[in-house]
N, C-alpha and C. Protein backbone atom coordinates (compact mmCIF):
# COMPACT_ATOMS: atom_id res chain seq x y z
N UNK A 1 -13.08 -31.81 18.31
CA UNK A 1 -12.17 -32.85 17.89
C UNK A 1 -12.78 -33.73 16.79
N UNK A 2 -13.74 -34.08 16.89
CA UNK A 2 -14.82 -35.64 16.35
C UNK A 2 -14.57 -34.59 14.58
N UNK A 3 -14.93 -33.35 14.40
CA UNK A 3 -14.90 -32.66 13.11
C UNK A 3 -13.94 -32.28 12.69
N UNK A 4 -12.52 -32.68 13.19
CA UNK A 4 -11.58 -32.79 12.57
C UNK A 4 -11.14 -34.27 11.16
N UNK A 5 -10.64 -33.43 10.24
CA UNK A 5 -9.78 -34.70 9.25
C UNK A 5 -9.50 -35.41 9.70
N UNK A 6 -9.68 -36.32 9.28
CA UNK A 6 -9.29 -37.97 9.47
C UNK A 6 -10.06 -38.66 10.69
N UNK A 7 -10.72 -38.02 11.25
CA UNK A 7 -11.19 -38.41 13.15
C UNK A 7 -11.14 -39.71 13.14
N UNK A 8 -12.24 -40.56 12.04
CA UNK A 8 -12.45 -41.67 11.96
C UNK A 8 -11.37 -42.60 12.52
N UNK A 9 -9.92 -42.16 11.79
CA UNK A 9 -8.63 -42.87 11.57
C UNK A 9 -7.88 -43.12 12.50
N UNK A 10 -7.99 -41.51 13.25
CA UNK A 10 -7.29 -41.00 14.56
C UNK A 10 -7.72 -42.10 15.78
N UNK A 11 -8.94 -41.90 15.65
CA UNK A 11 -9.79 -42.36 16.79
C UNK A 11 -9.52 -44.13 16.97
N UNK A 12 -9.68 -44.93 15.54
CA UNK A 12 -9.31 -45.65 15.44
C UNK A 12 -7.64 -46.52 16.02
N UNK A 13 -6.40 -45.81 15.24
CA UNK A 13 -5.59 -45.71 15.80
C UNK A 13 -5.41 -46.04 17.28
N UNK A 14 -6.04 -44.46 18.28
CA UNK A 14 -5.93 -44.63 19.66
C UNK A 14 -6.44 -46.08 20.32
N UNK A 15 -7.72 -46.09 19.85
CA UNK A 15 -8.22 -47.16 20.04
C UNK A 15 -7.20 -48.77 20.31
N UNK A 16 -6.37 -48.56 19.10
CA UNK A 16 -5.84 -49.90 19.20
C UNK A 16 -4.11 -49.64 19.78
N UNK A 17 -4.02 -48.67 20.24
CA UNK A 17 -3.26 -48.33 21.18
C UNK A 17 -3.30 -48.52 23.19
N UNK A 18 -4.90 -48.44 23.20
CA UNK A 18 -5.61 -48.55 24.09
C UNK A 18 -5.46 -50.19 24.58
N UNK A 19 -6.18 -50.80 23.14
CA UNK A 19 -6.00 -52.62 23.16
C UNK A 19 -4.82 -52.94 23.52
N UNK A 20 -3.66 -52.38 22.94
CA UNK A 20 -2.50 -53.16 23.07
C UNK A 20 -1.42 -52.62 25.00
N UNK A 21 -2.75 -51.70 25.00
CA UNK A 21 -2.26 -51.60 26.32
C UNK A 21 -0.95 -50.19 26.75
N UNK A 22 -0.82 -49.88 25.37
CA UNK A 22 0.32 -48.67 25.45
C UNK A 22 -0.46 -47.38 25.82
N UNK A 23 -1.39 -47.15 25.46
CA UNK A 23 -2.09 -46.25 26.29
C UNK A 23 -2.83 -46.75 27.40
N UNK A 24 -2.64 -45.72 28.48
CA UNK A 24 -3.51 -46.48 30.11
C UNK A 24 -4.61 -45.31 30.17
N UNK A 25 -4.55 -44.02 30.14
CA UNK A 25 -5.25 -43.31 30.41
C UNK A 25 -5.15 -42.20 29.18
N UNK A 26 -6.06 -41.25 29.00
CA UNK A 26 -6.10 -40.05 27.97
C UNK A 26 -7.46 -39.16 28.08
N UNK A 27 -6.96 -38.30 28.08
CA UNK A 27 -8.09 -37.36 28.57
C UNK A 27 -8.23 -35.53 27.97
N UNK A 28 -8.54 -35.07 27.67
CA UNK A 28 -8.68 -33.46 27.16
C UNK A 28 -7.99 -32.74 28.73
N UNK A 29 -7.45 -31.92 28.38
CA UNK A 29 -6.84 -30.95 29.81
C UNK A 29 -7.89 -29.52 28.92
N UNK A 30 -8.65 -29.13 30.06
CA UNK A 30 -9.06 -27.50 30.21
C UNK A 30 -9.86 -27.04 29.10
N UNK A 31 -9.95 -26.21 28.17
CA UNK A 31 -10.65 -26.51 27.11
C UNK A 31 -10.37 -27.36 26.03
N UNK A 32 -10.05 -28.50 26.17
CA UNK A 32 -9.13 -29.48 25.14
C UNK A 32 -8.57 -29.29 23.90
N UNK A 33 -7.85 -27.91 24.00
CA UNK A 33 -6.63 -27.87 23.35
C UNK A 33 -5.93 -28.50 23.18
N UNK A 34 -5.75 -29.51 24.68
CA UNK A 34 -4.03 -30.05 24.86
C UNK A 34 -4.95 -31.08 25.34
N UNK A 35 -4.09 -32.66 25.24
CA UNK A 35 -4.72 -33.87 25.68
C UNK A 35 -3.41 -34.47 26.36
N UNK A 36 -3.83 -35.05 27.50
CA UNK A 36 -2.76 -36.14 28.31
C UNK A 36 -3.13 -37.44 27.89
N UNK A 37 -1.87 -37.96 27.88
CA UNK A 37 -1.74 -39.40 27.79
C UNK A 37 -0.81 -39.80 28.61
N UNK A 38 -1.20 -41.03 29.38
CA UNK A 38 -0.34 -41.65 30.05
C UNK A 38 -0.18 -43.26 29.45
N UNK A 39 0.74 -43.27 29.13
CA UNK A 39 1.29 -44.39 28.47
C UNK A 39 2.40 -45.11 29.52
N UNK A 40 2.33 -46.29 28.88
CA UNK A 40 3.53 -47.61 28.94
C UNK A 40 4.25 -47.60 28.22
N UNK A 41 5.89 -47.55 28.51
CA UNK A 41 6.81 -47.25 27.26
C UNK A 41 8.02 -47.40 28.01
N UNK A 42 8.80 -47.83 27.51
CA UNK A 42 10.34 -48.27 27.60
C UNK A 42 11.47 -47.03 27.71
N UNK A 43 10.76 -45.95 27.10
CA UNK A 43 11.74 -45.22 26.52
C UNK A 43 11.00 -43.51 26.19
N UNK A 44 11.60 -42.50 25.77
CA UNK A 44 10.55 -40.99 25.09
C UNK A 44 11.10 -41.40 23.69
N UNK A 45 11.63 -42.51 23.34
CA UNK A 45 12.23 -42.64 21.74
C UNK A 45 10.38 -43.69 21.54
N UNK A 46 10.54 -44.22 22.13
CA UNK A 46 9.50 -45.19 22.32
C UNK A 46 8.24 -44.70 22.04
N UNK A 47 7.83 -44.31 22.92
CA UNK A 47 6.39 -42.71 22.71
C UNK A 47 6.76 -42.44 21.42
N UNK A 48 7.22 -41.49 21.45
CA UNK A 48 7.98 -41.02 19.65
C UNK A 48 7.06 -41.69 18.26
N UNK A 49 8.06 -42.84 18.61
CA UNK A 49 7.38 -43.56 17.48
C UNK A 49 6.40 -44.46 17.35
N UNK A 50 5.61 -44.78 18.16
CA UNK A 50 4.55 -45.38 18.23
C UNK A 50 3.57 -43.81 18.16
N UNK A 51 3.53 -42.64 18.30
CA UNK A 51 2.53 -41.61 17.41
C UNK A 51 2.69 -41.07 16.55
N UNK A 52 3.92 -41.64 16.21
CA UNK A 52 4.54 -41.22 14.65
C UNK A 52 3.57 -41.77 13.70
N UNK A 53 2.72 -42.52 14.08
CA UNK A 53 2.39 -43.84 13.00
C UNK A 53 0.82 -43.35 13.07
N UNK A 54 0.02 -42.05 13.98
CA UNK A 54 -0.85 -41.59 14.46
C UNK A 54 -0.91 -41.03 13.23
N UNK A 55 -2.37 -40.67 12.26
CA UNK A 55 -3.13 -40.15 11.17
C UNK A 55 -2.67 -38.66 11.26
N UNK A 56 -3.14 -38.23 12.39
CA UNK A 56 -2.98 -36.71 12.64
C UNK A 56 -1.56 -36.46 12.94
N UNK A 57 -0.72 -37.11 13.16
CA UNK A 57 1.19 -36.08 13.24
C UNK A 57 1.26 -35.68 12.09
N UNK A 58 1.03 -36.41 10.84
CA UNK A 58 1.88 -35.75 9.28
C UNK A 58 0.93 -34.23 9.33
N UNK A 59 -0.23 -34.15 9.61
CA UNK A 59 -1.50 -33.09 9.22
C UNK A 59 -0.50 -32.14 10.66
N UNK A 60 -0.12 -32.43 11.92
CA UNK A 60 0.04 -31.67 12.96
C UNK A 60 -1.12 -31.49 13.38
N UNK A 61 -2.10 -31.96 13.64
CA UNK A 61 -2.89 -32.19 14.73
C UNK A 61 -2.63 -33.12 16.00
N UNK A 62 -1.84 -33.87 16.08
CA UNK A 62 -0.80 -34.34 17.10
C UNK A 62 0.28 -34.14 17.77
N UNK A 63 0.80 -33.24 18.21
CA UNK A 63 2.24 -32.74 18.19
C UNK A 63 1.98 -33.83 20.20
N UNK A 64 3.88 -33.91 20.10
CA UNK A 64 3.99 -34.34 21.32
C UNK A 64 4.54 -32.82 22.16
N UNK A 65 3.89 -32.47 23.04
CA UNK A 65 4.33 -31.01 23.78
C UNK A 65 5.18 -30.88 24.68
N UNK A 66 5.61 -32.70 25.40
CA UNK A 66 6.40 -33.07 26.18
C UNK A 66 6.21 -34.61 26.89
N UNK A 67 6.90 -34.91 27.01
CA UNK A 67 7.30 -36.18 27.43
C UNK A 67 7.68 -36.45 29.02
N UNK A 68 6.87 -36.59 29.81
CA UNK A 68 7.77 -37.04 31.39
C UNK A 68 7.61 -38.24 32.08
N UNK A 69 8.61 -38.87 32.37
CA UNK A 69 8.65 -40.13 33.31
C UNK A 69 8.14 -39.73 33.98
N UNK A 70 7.47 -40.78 34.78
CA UNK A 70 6.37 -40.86 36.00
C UNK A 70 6.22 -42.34 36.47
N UNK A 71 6.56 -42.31 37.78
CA UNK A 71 6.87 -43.61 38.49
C UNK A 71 5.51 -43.19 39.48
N UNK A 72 4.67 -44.67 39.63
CA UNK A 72 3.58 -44.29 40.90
C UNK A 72 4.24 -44.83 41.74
N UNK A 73 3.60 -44.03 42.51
CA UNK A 73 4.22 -44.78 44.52
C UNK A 73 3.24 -45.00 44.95
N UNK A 74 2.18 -43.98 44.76
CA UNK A 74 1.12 -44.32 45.81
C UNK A 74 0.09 -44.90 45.01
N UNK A 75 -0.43 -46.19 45.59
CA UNK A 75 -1.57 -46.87 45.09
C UNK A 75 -1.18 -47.92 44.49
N UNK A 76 0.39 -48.20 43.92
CA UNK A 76 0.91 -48.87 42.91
C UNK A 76 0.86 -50.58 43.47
N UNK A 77 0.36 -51.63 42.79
CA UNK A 77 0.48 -52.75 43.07
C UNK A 77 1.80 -53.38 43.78
């Protein structure tokens, strides 16, 4: 990942996605091909465009692969 174009930017980006709290968790799945994110979001229009604005979508090193609501039950405050 880190020797990909733009990393610097990317990384950055997440980062202040992280700050603002829209990302909660993110992690590589399996040989990190594919990465999860679990986000805070109103909406999958929502998601959308807040990684629209991500360095890597115009290049397609970002693609969204799917989108699912997820309500916690267990553990949830």
């Amino acid at each position: 990942m880190r020797e990909q174009s733009r990393w610097d930017e990317h990384a950055a980006f997440m980062d202040a996605l992280v700050e603002d709290g829209f990302v909660v968790l993110g992690r590589p799945l399996g040989d990190g091909a594919e990465f999860l994110l679990i986000v805070d979001a109103e909406s999958e229009q929502a998601v959308e465009a807040r990684l629209a604005d991500d360095p890597w979508t115009p290049m397609g090193l970002l693609r969204i692969a799917r989108i699912e609501r997820w309500e916690i039950l267990l553990g949830a405050p």
